[in-house]
PDB file of N, CA and C in Angstrom:
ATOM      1  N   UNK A   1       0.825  -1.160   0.000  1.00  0.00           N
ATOM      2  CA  UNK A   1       0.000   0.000   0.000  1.00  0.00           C
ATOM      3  C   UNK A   1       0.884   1.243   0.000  1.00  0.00           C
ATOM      4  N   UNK A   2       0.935   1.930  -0.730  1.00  0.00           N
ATOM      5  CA  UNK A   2       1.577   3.481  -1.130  1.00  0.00           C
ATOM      6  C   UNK A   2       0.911   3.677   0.057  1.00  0.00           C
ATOM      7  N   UNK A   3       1.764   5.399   0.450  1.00  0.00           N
ATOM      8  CA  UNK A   3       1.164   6.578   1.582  1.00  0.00           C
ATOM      9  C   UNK A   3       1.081   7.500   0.498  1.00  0.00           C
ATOM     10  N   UNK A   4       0.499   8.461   1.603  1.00  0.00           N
ATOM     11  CA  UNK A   4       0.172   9.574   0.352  1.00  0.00           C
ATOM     12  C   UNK A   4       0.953  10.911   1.095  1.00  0.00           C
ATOM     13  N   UNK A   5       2.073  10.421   1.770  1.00  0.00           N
ATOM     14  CA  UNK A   5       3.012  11.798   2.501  1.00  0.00           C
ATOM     15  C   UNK A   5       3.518  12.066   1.096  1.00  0.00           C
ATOM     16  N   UNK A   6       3.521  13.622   1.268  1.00  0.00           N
ATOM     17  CA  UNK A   6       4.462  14.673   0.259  1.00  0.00           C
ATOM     18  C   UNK A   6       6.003  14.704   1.242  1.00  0.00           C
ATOM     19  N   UNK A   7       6.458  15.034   0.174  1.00  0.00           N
ATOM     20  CA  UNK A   7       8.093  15.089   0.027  1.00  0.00           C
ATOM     21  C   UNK A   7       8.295  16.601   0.425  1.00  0.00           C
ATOM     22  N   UNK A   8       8.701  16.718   1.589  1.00  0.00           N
ATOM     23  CA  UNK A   8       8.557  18.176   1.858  1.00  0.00           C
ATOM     24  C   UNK A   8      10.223  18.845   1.053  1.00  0.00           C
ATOM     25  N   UNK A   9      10.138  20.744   0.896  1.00  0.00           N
ATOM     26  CA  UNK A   9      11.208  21.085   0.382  1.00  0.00           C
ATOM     27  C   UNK A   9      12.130  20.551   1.203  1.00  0.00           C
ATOM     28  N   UNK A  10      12.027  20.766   2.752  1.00  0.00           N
ATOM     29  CA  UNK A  10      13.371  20.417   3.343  1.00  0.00           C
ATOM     30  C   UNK A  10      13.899  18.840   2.904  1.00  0.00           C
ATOM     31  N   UNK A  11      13.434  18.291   2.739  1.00  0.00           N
ATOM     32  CA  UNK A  11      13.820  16.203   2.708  1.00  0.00           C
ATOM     33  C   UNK A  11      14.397  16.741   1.285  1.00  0.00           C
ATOM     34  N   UNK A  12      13.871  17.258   0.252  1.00  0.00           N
ATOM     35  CA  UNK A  12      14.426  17.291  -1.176  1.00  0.00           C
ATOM     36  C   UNK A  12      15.625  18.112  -1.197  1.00  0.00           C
ATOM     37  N   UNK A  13      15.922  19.386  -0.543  1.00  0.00           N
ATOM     38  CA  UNK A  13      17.023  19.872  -0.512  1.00  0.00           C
ATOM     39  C   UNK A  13      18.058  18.811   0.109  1.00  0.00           C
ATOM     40  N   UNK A  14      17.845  18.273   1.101  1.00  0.00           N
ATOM     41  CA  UNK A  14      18.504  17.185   1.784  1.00  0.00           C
ATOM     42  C   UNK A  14      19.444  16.317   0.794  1.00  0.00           C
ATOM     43  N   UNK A  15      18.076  15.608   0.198  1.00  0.00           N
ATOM     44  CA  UNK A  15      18.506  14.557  -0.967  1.00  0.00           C
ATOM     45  C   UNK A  15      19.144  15.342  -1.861  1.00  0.00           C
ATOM     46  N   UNK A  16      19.080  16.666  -2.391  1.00  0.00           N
ATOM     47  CA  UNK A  16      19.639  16.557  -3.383  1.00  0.00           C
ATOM     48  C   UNK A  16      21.250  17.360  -3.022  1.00  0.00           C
ATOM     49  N   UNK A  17      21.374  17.389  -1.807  1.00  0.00           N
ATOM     50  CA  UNK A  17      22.499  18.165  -1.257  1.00  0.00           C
ATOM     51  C   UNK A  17      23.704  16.208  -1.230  1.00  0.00           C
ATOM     52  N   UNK A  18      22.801  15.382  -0.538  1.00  0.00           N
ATOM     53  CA  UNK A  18      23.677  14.414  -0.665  1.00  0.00           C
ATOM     54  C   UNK A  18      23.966  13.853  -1.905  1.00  0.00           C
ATOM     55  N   UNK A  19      22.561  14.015  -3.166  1.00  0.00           N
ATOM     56  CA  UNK A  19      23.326  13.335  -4.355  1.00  0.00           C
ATOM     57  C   UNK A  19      24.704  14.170  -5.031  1.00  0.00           C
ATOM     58  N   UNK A  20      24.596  15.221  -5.008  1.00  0.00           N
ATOM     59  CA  UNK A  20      25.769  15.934  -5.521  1.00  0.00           C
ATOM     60  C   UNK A  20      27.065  15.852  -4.361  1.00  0.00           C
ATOM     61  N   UNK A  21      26.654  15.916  -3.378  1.00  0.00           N
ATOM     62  CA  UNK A  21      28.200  15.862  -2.679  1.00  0.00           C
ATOM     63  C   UNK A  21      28.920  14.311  -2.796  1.00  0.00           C
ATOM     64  N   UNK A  22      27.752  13.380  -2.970  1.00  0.00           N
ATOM     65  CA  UNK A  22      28.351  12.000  -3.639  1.00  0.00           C
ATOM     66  C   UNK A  22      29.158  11.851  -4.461  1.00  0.00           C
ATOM     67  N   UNK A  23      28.560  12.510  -5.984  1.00  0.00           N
ATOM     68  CA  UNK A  23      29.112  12.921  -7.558  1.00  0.00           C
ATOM     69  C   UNK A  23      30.270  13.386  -6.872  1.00  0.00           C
ATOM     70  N   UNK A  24      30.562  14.482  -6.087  1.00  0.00           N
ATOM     71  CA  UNK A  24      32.045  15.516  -6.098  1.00  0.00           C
ATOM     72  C   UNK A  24      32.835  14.221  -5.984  1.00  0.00           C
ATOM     73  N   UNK A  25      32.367  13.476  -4.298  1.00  0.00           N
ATOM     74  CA  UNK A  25      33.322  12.774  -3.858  1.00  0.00           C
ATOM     75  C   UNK A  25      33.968  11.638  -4.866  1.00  0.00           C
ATOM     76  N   UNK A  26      33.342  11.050  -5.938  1.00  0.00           N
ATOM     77  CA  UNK A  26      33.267   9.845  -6.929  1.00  0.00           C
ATOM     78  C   UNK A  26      34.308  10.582  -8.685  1.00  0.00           C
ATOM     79  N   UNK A  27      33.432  11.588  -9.168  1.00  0.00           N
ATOM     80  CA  UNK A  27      33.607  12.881  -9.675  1.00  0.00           C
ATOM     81  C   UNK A  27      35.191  13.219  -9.662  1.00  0.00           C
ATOM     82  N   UNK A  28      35.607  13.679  -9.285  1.00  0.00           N
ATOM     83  CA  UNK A  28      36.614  14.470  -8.773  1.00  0.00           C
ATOM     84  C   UNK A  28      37.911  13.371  -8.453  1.00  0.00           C
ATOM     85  N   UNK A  29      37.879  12.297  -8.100  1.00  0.00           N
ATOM     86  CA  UNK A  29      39.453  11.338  -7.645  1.00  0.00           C
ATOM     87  C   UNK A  29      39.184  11.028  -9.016  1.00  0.00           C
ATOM     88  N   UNK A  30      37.842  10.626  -9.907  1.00  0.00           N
ATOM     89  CA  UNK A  30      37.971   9.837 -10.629  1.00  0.00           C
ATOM     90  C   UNK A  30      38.508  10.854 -11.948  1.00  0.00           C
ATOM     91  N   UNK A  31      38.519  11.629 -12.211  1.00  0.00           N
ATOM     92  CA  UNK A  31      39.105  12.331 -13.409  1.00  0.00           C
ATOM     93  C   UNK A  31      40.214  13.042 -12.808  1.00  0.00           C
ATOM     94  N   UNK A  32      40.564  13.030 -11.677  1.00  0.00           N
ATOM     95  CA  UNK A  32      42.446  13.000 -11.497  1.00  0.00           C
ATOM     96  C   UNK A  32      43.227  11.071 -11.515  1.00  0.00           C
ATOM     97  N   UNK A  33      42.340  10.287 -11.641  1.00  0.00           N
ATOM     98  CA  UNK A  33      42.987   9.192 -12.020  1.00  0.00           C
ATOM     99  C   UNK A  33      43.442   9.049 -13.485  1.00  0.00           C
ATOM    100  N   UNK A  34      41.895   9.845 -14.361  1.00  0.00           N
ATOM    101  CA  UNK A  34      42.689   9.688 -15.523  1.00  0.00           C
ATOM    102  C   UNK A  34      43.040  10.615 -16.212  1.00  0.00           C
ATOM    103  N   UNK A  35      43.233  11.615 -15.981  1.00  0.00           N
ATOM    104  CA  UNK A  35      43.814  12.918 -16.470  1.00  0.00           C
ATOM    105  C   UNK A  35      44.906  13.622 -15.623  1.00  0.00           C
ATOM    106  N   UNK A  36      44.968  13.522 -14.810  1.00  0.00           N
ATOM    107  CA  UNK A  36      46.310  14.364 -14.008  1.00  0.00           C
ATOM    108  C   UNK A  36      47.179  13.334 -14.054  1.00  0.00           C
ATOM    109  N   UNK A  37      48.514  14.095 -14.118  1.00  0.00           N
ATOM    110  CA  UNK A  37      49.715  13.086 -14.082  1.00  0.00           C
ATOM    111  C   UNK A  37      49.934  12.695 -12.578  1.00  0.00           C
ATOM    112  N   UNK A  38      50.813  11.439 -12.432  1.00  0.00           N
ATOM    113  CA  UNK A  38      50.944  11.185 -11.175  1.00  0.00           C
ATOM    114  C   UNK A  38      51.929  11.334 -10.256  1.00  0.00           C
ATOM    115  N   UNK A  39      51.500  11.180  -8.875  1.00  0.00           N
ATOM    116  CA  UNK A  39      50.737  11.050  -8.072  1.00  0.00           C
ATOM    117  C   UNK A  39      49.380  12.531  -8.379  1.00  0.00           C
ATOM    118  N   UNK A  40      48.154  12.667  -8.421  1.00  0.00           N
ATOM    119  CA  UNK A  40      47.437  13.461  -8.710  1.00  0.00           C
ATOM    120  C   UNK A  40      47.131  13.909  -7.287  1.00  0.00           C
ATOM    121  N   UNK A  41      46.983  15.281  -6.999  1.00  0.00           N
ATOM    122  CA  UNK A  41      46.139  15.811  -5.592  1.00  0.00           C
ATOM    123  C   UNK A  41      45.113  15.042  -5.641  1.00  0.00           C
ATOM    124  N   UNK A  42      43.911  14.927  -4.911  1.00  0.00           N
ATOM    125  CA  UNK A  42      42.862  14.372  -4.878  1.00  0.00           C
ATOM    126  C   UNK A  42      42.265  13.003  -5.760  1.00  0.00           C
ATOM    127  N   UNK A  43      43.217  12.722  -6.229  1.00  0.00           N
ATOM    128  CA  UNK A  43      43.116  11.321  -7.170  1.00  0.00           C
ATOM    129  C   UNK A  43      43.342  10.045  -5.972  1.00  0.00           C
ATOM    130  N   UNK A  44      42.660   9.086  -6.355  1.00  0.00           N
ATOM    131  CA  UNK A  44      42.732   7.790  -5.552  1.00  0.00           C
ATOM    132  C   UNK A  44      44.422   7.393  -4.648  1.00  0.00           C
ATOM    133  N   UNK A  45      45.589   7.450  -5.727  1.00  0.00           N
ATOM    134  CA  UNK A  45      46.695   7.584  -5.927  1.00  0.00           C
ATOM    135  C   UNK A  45      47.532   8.043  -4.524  1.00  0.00           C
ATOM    136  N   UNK A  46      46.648   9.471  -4.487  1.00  0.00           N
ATOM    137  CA  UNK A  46      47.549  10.505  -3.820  1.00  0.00           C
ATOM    138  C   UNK A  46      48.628  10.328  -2.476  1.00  0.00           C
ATOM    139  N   UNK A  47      47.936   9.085  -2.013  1.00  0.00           N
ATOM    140  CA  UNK A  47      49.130   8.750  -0.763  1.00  0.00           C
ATOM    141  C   UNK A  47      49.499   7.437  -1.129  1.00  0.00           C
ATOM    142  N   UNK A  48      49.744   6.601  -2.107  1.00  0.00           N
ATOM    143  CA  UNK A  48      50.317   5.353  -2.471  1.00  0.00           C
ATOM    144  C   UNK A  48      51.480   5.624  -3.124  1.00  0.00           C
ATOM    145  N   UNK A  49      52.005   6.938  -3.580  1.00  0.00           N
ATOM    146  CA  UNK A  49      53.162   6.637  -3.690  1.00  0.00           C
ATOM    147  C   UNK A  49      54.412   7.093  -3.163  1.00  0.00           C
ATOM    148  N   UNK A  50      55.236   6.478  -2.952  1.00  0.00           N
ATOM    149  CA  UNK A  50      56.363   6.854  -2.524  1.00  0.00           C
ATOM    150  C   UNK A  50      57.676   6.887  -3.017  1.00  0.00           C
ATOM    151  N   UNK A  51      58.511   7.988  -2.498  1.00  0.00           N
ATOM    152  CA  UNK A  51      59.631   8.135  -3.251  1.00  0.00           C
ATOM    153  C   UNK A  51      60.808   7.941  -3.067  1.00  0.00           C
ATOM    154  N   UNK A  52      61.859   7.992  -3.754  1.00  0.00           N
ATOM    155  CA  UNK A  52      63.232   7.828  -3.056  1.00  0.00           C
ATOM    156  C   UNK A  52      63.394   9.131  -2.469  1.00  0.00           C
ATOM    157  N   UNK A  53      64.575   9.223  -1.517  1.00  0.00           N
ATOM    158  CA  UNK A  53      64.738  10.002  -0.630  1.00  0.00           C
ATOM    159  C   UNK A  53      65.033  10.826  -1.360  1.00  0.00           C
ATOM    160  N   UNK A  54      65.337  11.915  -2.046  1.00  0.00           N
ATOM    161  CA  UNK A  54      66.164  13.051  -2.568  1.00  0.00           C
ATOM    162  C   UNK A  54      67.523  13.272  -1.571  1.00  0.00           C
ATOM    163  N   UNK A  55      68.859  13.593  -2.196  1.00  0.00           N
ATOM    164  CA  UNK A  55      69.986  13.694  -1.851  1.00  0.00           C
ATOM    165  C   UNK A  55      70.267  15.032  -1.491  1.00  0.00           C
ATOM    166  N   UNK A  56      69.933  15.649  -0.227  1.00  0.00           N
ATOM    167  CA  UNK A  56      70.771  17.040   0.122  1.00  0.00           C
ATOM    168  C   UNK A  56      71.943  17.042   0.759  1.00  0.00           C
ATOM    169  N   UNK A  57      72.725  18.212   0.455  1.00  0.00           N
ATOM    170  CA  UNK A  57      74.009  18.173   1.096  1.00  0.00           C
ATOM    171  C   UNK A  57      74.333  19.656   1.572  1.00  0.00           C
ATOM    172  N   UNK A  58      74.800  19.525   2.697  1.00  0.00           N
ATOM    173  CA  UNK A  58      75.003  20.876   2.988  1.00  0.00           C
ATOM    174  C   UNK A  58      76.673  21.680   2.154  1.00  0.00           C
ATOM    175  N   UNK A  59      76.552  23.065   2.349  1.00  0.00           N
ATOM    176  CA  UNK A  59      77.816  23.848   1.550  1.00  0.00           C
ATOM    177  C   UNK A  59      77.816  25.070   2.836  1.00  0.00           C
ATOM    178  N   UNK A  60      79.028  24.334   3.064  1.00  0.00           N
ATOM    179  CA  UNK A  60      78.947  25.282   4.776  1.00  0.00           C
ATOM    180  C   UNK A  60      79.743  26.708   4.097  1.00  0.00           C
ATOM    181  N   UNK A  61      80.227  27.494   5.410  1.00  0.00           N
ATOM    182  CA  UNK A  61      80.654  29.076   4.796  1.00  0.00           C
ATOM    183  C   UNK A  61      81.791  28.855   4.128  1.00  0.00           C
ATOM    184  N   UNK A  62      82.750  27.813   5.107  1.00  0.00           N
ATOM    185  CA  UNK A  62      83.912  28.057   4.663  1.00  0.00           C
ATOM    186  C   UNK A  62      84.347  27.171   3.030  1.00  0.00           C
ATOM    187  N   UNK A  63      83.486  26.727   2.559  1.00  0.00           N
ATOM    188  CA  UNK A  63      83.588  26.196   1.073  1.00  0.00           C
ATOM    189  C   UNK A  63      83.442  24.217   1.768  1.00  0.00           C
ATOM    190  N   UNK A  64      83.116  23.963   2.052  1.00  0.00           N
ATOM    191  CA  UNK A  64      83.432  22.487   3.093  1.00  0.00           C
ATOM    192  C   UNK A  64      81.553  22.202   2.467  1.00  0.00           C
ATOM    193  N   UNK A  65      81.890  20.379   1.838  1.00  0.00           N
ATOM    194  CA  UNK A  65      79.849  20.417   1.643  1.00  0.00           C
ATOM    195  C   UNK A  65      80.119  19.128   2.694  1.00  0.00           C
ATOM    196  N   UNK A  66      78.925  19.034   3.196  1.00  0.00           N
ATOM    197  CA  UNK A  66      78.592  17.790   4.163  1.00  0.00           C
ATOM    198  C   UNK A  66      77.126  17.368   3.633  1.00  0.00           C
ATOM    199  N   UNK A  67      77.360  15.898   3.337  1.00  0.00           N
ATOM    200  CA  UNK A  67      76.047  14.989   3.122  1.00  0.00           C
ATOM    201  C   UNK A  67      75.734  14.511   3.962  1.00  0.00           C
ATOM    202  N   UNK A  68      74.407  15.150   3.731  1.00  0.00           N
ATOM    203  CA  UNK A  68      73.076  15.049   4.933  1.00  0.00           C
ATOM    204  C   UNK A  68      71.799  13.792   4.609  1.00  0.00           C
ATOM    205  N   UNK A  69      71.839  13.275   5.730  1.00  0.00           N
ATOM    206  CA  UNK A  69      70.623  12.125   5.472  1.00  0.00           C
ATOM    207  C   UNK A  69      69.407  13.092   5.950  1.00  0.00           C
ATOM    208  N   UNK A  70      68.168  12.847   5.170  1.00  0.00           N
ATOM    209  CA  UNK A  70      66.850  13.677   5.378  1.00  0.00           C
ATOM    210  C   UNK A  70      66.285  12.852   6.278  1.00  0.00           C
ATOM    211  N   UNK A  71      66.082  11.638   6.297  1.00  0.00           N
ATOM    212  CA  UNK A  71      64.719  10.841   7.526  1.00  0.00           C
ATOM    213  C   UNK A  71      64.293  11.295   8.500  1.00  0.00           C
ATOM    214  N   UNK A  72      65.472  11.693   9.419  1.00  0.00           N
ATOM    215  CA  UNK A  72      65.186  12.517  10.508  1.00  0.00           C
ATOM    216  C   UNK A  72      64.332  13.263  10.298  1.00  0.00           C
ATOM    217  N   UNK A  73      64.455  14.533   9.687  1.00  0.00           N
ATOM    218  CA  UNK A  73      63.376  15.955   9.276  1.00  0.00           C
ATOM    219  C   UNK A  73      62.045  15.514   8.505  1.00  0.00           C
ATOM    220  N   UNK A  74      62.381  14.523   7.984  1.00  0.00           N
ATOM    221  CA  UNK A  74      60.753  13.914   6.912  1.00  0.00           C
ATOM    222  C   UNK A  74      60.553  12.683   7.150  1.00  0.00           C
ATOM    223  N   UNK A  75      59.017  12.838   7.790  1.00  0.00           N
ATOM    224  CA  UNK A  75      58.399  11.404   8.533  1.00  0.00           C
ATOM    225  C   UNK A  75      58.036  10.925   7.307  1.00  0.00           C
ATOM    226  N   UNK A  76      57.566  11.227   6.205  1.00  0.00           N
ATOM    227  CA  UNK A  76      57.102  10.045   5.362  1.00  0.00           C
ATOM    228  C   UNK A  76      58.034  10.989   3.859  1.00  0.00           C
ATOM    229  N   UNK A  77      58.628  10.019   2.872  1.00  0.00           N
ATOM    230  CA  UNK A  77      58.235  10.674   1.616  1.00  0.00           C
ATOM    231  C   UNK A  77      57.636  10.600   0.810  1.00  0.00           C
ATOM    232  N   UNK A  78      55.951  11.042   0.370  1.00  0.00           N
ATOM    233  CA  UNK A  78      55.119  11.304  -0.578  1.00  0.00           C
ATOM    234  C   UNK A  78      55.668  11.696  -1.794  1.00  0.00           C
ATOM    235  N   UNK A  79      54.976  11.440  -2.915  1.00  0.00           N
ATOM    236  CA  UNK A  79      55.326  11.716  -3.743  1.00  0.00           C
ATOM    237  C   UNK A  79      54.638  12.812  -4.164  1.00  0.00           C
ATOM    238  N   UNK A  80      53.748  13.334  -3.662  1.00  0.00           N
ATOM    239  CA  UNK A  80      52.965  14.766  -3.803  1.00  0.00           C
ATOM    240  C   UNK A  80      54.395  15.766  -3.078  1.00  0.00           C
ATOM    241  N   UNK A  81      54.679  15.395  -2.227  1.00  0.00           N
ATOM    242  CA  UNK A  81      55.448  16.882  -1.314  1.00  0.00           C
ATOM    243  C   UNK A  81      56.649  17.384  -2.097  1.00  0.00           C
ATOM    244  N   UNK A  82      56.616  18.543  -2.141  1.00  0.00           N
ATOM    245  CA  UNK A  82      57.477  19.092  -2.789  1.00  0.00           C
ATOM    246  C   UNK A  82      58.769  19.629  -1.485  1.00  0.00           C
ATOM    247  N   UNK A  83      59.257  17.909  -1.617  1.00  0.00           N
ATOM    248  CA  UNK A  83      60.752  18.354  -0.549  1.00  0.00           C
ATOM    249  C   UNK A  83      61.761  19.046  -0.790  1.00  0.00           C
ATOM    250  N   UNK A  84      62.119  19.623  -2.278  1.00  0.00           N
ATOM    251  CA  UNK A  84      62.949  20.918  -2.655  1.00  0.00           C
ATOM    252  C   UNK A  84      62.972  21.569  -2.467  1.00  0.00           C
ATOM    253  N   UNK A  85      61.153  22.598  -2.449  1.00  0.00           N
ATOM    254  CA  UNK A  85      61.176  23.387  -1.860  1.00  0.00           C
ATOM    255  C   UNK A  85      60.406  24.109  -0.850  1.00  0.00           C
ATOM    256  N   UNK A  86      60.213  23.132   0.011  1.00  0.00           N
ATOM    257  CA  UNK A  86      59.500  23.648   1.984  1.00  0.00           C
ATOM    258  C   UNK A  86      60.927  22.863   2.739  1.00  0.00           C
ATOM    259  N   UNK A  87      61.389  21.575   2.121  1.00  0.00           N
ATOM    260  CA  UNK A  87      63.112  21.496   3.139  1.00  0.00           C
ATOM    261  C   UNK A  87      64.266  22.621   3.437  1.00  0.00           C
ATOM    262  N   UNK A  88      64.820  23.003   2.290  1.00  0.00           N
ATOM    263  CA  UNK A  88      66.291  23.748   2.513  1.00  0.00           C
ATOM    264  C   UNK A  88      65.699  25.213   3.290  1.00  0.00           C
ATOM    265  N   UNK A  89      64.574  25.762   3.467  1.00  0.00           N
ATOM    266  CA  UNK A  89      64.783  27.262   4.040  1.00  0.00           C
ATOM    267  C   UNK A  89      65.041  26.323   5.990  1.00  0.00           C
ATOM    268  N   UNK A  90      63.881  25.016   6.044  1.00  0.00           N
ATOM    269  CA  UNK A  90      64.065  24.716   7.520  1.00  0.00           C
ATOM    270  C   UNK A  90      65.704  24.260   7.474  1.00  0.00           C
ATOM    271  N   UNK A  91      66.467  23.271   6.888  1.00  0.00           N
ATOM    272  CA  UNK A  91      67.692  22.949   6.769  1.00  0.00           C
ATOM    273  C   UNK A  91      68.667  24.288   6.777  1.00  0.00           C
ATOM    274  N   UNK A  92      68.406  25.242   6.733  1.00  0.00           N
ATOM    275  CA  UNK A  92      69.126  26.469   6.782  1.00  0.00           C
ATOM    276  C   UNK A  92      69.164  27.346   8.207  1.00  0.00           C
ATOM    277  N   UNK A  93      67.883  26.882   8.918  1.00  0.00           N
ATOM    278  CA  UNK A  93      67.456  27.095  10.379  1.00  0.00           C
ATOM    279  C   UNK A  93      68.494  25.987  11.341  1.00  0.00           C
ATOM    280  N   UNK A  94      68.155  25.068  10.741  1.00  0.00           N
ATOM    281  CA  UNK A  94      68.551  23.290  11.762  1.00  0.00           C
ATOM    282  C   UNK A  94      70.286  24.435  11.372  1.00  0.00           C
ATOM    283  N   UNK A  95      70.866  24.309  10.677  1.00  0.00           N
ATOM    284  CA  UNK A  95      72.343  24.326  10.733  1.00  0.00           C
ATOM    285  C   UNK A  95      72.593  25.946   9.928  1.00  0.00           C
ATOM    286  N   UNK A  96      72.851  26.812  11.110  1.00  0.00           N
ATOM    287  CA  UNK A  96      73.513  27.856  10.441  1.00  0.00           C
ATOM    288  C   UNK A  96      74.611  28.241  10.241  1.00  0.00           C
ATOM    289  N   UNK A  97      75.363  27.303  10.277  1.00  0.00           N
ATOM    290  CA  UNK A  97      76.895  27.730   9.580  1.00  0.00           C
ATOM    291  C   UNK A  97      76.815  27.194   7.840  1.00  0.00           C
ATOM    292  N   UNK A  98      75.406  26.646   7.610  1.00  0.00           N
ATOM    293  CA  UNK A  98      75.457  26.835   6.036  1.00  0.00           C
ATOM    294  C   UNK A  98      75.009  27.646   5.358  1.00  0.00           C
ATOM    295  N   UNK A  99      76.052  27.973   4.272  1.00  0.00           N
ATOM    296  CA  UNK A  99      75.530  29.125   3.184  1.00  0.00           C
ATOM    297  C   UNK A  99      74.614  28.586   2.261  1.00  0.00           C
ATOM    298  N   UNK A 100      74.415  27.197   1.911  1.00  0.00           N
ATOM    299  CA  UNK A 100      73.702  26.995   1.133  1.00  0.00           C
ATOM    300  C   UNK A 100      72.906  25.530   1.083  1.00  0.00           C
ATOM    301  N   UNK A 101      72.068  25.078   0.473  1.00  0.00           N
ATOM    302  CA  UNK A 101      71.622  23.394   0.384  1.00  0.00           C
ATOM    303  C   UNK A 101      71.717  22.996  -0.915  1.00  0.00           C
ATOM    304  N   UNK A 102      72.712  22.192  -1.226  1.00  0.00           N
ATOM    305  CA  UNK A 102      72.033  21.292  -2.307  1.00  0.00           C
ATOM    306  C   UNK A 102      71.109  20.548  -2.790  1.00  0.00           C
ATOM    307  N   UNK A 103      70.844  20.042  -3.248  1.00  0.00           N
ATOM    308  CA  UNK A 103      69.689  19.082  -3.272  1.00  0.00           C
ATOM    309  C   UNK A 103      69.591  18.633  -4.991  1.00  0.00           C
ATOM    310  N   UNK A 104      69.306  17.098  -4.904  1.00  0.00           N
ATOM    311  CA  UNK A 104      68.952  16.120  -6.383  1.00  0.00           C
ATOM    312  C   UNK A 104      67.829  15.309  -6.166  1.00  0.00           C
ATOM    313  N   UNK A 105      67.182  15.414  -6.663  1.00  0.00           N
ATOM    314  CA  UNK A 105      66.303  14.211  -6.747  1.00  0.00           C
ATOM    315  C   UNK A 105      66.836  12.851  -7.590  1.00  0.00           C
ATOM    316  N   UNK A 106      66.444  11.931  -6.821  1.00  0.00           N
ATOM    317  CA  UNK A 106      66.765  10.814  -6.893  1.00  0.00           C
ATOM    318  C   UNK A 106      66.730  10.285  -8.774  1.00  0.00           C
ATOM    319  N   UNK A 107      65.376  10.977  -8.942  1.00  0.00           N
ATOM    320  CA  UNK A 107      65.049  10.325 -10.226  1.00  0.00           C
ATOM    321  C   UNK A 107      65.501  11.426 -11.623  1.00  0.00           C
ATOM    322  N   UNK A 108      66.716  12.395 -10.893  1.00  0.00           N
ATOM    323  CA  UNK A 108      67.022  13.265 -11.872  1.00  0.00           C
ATOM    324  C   UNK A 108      66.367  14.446 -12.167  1.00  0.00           C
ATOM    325  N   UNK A 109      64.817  14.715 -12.177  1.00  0.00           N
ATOM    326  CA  UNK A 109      64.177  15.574 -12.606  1.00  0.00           C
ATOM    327  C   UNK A 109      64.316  17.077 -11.653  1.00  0.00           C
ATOM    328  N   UNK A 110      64.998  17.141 -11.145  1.00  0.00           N
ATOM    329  CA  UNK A 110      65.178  18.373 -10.125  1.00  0.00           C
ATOM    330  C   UNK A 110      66.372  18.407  -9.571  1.00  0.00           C
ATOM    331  N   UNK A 111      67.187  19.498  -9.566  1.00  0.00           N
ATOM    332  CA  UNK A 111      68.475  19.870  -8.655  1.00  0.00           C
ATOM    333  C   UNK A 111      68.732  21.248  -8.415  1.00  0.00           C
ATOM    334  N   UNK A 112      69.169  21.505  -7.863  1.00  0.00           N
ATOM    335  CA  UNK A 112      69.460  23.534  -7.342  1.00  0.00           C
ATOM    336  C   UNK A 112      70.129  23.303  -6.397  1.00  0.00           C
ATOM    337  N   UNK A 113      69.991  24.849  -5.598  1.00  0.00           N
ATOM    338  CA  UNK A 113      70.654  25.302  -4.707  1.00  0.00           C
ATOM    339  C   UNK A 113      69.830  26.127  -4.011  1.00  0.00           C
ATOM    340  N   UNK A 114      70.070  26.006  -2.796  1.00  0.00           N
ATOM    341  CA  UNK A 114      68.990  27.058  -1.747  1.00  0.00           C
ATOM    342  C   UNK A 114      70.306  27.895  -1.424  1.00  0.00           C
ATOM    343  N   UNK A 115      69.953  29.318  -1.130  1.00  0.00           N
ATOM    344  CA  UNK A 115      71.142  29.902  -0.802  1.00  0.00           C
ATOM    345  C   UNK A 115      70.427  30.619   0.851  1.00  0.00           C
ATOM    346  N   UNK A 116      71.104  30.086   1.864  1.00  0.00           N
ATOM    347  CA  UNK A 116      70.597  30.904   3.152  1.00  0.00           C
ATOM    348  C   UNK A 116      70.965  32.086   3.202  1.00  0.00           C
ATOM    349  N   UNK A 117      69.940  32.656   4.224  1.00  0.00           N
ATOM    350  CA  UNK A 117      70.445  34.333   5.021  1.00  0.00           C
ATOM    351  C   UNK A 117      70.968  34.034   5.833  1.00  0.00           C
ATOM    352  N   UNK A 118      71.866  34.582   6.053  1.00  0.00           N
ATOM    353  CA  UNK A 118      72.546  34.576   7.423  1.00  0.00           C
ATOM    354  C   UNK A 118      72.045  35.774   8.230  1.00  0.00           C
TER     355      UNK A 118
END
């Protein structure tokens, strides 16, 4: 036996507030899976991958470089984080007798130099 209750505005705004915030959530990882390169922000992806460590080295004042292991300073490495450049300004804090940071990424695609203030 059907009822004969109406669907009031509030229940329909409701419903239709959850069907679309569904779509975003479904929506949205799913066309950074197949269109953004990877690891994608908000794509399924985004915390499965991981990277090799990147190689920094310090270049102290007096011309002297010292290679530095990162683990300590970085609890995980993501492959979203951009450890080039949010590491060397703190690595310039941790040790101020350096003038500068090196840094390579493991897989080649990035290398520079951070130059500190003293």
């Amino acid at each position: 036996m059907l009822s004969n209750r109406r669907i009031t505005p509030s229940a329909m705004v409701a419903a239709c507030f959850f069907v679309v915030f569904l779509l975003v959530q479904v929506l949205v990882p799913l066309a950074q899976l197949v269109w953004a390169p990877r690891p994608a922000r908000f794509g399924w992806q985004m915390y499965s991958v991981a990277s090799a460590a990147p190689s920094f080295e310090l270049i102290m004042r007096d011309g002297a470089t010292r290679a530095l292991d990162v683990t300590p300073y970085v609890t995980s490495l993501r492959g979203d984080v951009p450890l080039a450049r949010f590491l060397p300004p703190h690595l310039c804090t941790l040790f101020p007798d350096a003038a500068a940071i090196h840094y390579q990424m493991d897989d080649g695609t990035q290398a520079g130099a951070y130059q500190c203030h003293a």
